[in-house]
Protein backbone atom coordinates (compact mmCIF):
# COMPACT_ATOMS: atom_id res chain seq x y z
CA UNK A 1 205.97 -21.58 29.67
CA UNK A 2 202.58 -20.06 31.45
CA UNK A 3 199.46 -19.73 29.58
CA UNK A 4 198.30 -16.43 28.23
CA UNK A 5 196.61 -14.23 29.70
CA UNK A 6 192.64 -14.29 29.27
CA UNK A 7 192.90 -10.46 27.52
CA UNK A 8 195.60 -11.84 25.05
CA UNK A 9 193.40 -15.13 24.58
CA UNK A 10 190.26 -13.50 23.22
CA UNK A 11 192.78 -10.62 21.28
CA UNK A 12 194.40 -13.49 19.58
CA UNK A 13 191.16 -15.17 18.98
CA UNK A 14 189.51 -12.01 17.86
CA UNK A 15 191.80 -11.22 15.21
CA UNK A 16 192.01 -14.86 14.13
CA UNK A 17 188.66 -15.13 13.24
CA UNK A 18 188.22 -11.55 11.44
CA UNK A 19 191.58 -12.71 9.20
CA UNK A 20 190.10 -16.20 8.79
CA UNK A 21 186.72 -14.38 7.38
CA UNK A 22 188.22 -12.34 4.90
CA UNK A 23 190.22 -15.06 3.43
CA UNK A 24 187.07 -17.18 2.73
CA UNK A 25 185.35 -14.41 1.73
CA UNK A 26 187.88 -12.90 -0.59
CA UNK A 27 189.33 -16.14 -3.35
CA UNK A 28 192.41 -15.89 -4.46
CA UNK A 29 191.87 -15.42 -7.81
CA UNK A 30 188.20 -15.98 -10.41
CA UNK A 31 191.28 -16.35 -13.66
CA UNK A 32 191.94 -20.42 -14.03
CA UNK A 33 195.22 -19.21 -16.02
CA UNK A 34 196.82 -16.79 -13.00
CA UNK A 35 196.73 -20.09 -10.52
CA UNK A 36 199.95 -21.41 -11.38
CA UNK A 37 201.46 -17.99 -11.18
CA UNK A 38 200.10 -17.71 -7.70
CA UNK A 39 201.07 -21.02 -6.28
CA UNK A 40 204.45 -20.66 -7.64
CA UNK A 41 204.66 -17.26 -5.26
CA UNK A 42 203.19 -19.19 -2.69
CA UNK A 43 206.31 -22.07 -2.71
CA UNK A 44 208.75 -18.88 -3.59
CA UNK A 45 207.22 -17.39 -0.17
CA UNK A 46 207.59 -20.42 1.65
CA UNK A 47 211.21 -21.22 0.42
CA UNK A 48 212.24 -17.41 2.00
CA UNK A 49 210.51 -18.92 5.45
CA UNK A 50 212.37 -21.41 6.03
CA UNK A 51 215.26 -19.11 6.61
CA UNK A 52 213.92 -16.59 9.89
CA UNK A 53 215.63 -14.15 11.38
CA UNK A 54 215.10 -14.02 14.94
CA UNK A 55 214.13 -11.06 16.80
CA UNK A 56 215.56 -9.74 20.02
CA UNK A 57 212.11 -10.18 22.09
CA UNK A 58 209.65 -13.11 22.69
CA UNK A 59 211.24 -15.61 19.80
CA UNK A 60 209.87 -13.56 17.11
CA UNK A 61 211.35 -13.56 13.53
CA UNK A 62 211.06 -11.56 10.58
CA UNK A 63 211.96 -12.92 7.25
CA UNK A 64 212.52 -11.40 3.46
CA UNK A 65 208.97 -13.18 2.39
CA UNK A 66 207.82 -9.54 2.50
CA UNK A 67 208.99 -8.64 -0.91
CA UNK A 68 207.66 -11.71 -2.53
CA UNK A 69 204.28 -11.02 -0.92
CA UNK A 70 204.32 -7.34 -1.96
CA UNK A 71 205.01 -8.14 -5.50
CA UNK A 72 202.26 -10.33 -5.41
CA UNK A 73 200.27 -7.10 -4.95
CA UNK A 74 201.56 -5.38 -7.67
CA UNK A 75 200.69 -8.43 -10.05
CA UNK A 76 197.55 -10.40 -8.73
CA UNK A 77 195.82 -7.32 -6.32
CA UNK A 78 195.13 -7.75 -3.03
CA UNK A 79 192.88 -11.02 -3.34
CA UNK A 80 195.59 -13.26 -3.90
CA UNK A 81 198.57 -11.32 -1.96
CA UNK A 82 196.34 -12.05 1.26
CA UNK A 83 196.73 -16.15 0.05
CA UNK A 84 200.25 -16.10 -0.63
CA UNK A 85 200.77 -14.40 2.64
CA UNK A 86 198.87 -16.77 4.50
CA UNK A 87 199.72 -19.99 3.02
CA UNK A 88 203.11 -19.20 1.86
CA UNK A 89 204.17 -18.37 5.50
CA UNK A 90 204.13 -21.36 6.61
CA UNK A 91 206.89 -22.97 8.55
CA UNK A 92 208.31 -26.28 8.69
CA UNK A 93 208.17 -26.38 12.72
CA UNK A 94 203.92 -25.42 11.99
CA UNK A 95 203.44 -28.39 9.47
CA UNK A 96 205.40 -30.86 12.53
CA UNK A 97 203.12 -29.60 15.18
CA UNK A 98 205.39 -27.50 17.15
CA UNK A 99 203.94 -25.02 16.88
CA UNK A 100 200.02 -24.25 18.52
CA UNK A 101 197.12 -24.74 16.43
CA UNK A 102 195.69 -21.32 17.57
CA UNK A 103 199.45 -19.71 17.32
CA UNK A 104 199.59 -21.08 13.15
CA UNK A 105 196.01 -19.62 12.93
CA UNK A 106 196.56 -16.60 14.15
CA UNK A 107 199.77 -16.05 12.16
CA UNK A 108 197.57 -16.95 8.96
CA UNK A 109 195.01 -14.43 9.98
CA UNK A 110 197.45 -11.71 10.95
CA UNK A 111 199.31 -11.74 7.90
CA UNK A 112 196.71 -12.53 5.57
CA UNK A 113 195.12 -9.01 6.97
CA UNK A 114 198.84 -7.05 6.25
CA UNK A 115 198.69 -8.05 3.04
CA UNK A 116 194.85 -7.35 1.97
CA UNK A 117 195.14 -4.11 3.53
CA UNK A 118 198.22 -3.24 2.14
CA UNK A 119 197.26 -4.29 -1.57
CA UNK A 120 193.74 -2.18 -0.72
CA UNK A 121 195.33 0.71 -0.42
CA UNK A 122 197.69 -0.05 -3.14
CA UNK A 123 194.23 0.40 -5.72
CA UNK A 124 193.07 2.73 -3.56
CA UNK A 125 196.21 5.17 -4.02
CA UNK A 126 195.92 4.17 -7.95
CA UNK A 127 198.09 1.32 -8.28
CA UNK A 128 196.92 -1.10 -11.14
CA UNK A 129 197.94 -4.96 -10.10
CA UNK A 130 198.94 -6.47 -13.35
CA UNK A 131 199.90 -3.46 -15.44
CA UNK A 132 202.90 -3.83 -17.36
CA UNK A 133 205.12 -0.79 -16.93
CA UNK A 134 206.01 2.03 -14.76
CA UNK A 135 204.52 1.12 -11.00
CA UNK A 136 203.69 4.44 -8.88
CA UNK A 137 205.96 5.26 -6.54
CA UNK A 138 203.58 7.01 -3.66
CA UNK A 139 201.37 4.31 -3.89
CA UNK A 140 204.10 1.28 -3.68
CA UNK A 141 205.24 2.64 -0.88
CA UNK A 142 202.04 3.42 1.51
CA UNK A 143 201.36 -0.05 0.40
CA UNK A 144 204.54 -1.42 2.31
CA UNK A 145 204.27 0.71 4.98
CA UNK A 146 200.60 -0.57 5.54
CA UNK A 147 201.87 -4.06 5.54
CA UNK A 148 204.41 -3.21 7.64
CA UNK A 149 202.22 -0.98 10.41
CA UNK A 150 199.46 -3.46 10.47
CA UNK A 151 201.68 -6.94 10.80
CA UNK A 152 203.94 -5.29 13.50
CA UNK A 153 200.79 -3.38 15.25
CA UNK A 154 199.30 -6.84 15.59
CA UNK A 155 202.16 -8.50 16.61
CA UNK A 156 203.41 -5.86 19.57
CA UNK A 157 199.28 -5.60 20.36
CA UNK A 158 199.04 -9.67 21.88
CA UNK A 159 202.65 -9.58 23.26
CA UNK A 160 202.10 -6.04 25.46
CA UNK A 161 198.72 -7.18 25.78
CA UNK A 162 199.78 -10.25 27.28
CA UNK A 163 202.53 -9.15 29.44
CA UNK A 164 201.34 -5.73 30.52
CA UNK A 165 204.28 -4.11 29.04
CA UNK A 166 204.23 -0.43 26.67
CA UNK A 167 204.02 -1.30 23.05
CA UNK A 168 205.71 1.75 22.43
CA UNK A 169 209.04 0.66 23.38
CA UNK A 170 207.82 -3.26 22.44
CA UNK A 171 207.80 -1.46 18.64
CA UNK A 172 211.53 -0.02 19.73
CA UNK A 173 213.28 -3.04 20.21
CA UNK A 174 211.75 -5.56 18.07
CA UNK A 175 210.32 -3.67 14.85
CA UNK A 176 211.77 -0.19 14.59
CA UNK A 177 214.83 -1.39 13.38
CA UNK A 178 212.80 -3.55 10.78
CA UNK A 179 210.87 -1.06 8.68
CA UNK A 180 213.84 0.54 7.12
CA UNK A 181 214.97 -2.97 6.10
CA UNK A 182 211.55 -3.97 5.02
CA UNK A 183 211.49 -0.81 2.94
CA UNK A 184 214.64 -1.84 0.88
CA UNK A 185 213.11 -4.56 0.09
CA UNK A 186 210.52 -2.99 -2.29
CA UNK A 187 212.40 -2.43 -4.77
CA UNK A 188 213.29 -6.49 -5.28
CA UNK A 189 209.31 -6.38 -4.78
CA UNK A 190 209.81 -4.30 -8.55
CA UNK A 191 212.19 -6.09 -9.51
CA UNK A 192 210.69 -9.71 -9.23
CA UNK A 193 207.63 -8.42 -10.68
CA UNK A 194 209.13 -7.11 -13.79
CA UNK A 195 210.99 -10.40 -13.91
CA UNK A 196 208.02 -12.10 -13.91
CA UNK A 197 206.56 -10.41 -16.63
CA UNK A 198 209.90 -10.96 -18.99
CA UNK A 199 210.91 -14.29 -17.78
CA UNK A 200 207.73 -16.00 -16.21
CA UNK A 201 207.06 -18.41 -13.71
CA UNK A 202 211.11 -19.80 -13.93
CA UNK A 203 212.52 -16.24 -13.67
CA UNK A 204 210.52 -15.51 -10.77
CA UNK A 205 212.16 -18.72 -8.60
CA UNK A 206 215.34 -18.16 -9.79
CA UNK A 207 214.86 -14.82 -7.88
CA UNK A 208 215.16 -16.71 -4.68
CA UNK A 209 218.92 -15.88 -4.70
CA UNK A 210 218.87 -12.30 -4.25
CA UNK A 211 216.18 -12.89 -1.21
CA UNK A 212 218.58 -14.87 0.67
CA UNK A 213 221.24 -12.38 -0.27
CA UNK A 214 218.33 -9.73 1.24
CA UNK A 215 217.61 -11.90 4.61
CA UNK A 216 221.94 -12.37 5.46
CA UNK A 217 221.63 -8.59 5.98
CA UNK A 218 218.79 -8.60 8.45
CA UNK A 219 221.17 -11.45 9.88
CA UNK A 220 223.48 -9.52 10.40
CA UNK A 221 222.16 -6.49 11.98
CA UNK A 222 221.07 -9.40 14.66
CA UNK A 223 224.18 -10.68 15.20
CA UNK A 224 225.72 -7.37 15.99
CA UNK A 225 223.30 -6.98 18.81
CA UNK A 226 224.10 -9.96 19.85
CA UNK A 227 227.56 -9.16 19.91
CA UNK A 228 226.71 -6.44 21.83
CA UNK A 229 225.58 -8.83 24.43
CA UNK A 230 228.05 -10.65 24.51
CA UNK A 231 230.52 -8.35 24.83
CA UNK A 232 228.49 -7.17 27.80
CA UNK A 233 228.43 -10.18 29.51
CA UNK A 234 232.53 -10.25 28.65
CA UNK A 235 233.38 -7.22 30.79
CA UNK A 236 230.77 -8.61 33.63
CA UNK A 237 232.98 -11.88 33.83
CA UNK A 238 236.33 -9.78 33.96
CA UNK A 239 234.86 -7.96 36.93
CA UNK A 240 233.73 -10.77 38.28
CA UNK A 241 237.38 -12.44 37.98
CA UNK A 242 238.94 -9.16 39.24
CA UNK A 243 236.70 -9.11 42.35
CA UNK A 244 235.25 -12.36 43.04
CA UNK A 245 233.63 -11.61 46.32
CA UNK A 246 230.84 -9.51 43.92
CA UNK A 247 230.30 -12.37 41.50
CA UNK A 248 226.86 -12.73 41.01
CA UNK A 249 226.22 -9.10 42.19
CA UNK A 250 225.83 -7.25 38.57
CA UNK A 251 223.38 -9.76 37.10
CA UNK A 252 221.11 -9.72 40.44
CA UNK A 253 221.50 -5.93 39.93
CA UNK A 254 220.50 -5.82 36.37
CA UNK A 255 217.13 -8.47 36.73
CA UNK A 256 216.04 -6.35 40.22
CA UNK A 257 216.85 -2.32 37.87
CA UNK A 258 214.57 -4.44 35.03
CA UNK A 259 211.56 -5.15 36.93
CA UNK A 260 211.68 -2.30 39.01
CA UNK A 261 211.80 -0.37 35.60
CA UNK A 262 208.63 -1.87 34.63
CA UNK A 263 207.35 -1.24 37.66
CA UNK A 264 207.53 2.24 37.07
CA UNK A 265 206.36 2.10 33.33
CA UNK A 266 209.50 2.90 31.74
CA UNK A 267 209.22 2.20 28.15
CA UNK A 268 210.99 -0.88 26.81
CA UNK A 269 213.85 0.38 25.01
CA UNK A 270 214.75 2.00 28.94
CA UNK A 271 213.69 -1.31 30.34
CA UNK A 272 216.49 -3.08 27.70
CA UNK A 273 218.85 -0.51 28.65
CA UNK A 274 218.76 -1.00 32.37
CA UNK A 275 219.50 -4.70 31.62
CA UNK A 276 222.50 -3.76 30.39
CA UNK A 277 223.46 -1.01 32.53
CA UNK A 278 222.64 -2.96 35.04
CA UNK A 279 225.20 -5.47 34.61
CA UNK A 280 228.19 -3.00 33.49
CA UNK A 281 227.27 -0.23 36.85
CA UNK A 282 230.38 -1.32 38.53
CA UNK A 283 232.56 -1.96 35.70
CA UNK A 284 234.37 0.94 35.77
CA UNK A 285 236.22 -0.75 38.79
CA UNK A 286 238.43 -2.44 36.27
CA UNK A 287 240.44 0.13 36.61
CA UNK A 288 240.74 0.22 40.23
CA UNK A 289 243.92 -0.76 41.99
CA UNK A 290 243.26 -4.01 44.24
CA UNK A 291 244.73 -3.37 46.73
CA UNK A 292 242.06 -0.84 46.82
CA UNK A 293 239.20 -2.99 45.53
CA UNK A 294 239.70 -5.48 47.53
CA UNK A 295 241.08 -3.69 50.86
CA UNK A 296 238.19 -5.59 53.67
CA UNK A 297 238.52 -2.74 55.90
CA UNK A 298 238.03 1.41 56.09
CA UNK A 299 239.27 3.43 52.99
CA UNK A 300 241.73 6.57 53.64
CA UNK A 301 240.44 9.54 51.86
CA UNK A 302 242.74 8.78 49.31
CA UNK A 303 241.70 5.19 48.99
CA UNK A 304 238.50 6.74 49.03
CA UNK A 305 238.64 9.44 46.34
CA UNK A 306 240.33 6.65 44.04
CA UNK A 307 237.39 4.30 44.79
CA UNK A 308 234.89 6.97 43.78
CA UNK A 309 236.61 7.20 40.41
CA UNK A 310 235.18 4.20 39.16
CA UNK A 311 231.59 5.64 38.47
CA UNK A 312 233.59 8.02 35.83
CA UNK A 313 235.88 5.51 34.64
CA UNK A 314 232.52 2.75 33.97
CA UNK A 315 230.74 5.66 32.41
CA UNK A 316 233.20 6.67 29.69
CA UNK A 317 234.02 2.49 28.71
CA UNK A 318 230.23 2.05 27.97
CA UNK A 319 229.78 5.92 26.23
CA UNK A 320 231.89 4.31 23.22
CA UNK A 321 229.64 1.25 23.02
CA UNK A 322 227.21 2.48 20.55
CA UNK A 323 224.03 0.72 21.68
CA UNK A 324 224.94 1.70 25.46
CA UNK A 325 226.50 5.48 25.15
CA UNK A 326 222.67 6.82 26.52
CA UNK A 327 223.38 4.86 29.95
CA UNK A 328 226.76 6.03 30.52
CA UNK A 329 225.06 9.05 32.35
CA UNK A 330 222.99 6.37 34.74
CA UNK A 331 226.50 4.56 35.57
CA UNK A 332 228.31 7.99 36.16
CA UNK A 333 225.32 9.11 38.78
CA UNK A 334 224.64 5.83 39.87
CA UNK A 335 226.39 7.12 43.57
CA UNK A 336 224.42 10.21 43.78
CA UNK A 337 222.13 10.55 46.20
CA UNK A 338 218.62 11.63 46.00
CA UNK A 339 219.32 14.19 48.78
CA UNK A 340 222.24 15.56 46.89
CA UNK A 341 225.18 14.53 49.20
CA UNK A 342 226.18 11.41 47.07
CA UNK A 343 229.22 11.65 44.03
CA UNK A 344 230.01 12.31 41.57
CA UNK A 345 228.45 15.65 40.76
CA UNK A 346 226.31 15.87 43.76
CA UNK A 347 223.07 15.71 42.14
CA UNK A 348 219.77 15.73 44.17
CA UNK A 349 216.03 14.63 43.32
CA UNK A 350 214.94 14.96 39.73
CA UNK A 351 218.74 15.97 38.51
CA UNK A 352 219.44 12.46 38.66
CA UNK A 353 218.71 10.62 35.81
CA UNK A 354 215.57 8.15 36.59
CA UNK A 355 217.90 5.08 35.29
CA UNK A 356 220.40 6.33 38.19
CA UNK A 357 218.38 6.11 40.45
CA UNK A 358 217.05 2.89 39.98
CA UNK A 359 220.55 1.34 39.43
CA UNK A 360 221.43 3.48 43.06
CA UNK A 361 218.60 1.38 44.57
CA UNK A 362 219.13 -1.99 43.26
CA UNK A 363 222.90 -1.75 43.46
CA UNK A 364 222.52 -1.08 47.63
CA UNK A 365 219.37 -3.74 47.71
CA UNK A 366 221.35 -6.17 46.32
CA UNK A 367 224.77 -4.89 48.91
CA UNK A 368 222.69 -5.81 52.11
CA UNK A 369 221.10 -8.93 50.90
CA UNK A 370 224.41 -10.59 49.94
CA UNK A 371 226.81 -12.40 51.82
CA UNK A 372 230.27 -10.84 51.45
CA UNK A 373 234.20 -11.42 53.67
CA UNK A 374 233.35 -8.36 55.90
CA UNK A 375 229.67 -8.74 56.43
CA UNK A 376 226.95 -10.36 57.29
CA UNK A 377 223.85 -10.86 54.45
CA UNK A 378 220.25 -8.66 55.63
CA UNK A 379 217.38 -11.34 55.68
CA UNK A 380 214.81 -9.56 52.78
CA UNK A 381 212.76 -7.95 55.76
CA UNK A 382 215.98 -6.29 57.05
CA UNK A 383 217.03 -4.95 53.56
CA UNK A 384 213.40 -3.62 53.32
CA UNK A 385 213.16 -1.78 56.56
CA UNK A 386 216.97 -0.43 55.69
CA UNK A 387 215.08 0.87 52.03
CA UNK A 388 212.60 2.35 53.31
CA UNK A 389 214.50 4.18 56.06
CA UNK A 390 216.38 5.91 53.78
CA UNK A 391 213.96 6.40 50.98
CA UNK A 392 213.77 10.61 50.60
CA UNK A 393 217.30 10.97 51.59
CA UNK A 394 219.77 8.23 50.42
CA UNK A 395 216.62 6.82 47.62
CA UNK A 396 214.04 8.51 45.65
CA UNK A 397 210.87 7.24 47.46
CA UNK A 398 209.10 6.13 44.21
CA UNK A 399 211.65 4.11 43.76
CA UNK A 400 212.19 2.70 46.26
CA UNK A 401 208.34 1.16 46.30
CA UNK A 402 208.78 0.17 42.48
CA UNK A 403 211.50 -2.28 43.93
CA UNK A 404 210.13 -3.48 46.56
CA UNK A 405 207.33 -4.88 44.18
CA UNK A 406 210.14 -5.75 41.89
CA UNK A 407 211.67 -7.86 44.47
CA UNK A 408 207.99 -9.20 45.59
CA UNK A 409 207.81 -10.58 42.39
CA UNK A 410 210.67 -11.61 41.34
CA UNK A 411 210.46 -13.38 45.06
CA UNK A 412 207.38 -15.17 43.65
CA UNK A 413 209.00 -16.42 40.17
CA UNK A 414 211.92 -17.67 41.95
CA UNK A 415 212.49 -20.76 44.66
CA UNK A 416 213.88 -19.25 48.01
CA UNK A 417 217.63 -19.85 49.19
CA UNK A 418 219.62 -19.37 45.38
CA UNK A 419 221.42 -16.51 47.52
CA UNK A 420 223.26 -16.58 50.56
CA UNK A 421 221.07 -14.52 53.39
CA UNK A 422 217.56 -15.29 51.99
């Protein structure tokens, strides 16, 4: 794993150290009697930790500690929320030393700062921690939403700092999904508190039940991504099995459409997209006849006009996969071409959509540099010259440059001769 970048390095340390002050400067509590109440919300905190949810991006996890932190707001202020969220957080893999020194820190710092904030504007807004009663509605929730804005601001901040990517569509993947799901869980932030008040301290960890019932539904809005995934990488393989002589070819296209993507500052919900576009462009030749498919020399027209189906075919399969139905329009014009004489719809310049035409270029990058029955593999210089030749008729021209980095790069992360014609 490389090191961070020096930007993320003194972001990371910057933040530490302002969460670190205002936990020593802010006690937990100055009432000997509420410290039992607030260590047991600690070790309730801690117990809903140990059970993460993993995020889609850069190993991050969410878990359903939330609520036990926000009701912490609602009974001991904003004082002692800020200690329960930084000591109850805690994970097992921190305590063993897997995980960084400056990583736990910061983690402390960043959530201890959530939760001050949050319980801040809780007063602010006219809650009353500790009241017995009613709790305001406006102000409950602007006090989870601050939580929730500041700990996932932070969080998106060091990783797009870090790897140069938009936090826009960083927020997208990861945390967009999470806010209405850390929403539902104020009301069990209610709940627990007014179980507190009726049943004390053992009411309160007997609440742990309904948490875990709380986190197996973030678990399994995970799962169905990853099922999503998977099911992506399903219909690869059966293309792959249908047409070995490709095998290979729609992963290579997908990681050269990714980094070309970022190249040209897509956001990262396009970026994801393209990864899995990527890898389904061709599958639409499932439904191909092989003796077609596979047919080493010149098409008839016929053979021709069937062939050309497939973009159509590939683009309605993936238009009833929920999480993919926005890139069946970038497999359907994935053959246009940027001067307009390409298929299906003959589309020209800006008509085509922008994850077409990156898909276009990678897809025919990918063509030359590979070694197939009927042809020889283009050494990287050859496939270059061939892009740039027909950038402005065959490629859009920005494009083509945003893969050329790509392939620069991804050149430079990579050892040399994985591919046949390197």
């Amino acid at each position: 794993m490389r090191a961070p970048t020096r930007a993320a390095r003194f972001y990371v340390y910057t933040v530490t150290i302002i969460g670190l002050a205002v936990l020593v400067r802010f006690p937990p509590t100055k009432e000997p009697g509420q410290w039992a109440a607030i260590l047991s919300f600690t070790v309730l905190t801690f117990l809903t930790e140990a059970f993460p949810v993993n995020l889609p991006r850069e190993n991050g996890t969410v878990s359903v500690g939330f609520a036990v932190v926000n009701a912490a707001i609602l009974l001991f202020g904003p004082e002692a929320a800020q200690w329960v969220a930084a000591i109850g957080t805690i994970r097992a893999k921190d305590l063993m030393g897997k995980t960084p020194l400056l990583a736990v820190l910061f983690n402390r710092a960043m959530l201890s700062l959530a939760a001050f904030s949050a319980g801040k504007v809780y007063v602010m807004l006219g809650g009353v921690p500790g009241a017995t009663g009613r709790v305001p509605v406006m102000p409950l929730i602007v006090c989870a939403l601050t939580y929730t804005v500041i700990n996932t601001s932070l969080i998106v901040g060091v990783v797009s700092i870090d790897e140069g990517v938009d936090p826009r569509g960083l927020w997208g993947i990861n945390f967009r999904w999470a806010m209405p799901n850390m929403l539902a869980l104020v009301p069990i932030a209610v709940v627990l508190a007014q179980v507190y008040y009726s049943a004390g301290i053992p009411g309160a960890m007997v609440f742990l039940v309904p948490l875990l019932l709380a986190r197996y539904s973030f678990k399994r809005y995970i799962d169905l991504r990853d099922t999503y995934l998977e099911t992506v990488k399903a219909l690869t393989a059966t293309l792959d099995a249908k047409d070995p002589c490709t095998r290979g070819h729609s992963e290579r296209v997908a990681q050269i459409a990714v980094e070309t993507g970022r190249m040209l500052g897509l956001n990262e919900e396009d970026i994801e997209l393209l990864g899995y576009v990527g890898m389904l462009h061709d599958v639409g030749k499932i439904g191909i006849r092989d003796s077609v498919l596979k047919k080493p020399g010149k098409f008839t027209r016929e053979e021709y006009a069937e062939m050309k189906m497939h973009s159509r075919l590939g683009a309605d399969i993936i238009s009833h996969v929920r999480l993919l139905g926005p890139g069946a329009q970038w497999v359907k014009h994935h053959h246009e071409r940027y001067d307009g004489q390409g298929f299906p719809d003959r589309l020209r310049g800006e008509e085509i959509p922008i994850g077409a035409r990156i898909i276009a270029a990678a897809d025919a990058f990918d063509a030359m540099t590979s070694e197939r029955p009927y042809k020889r593999a283009y050494t990287l210089d050859e496939a270059r010259t061939e892009m740039l030749t027909h950038a402005g008729t065959q490629f859009d021209p920005r494009v083509v440059e945003a893969l050329l980095a790509a392939v620069d790069k991804l050149e430079g992360r990579e050892s040399t001769g994985k591919r046949t014609g390197r």
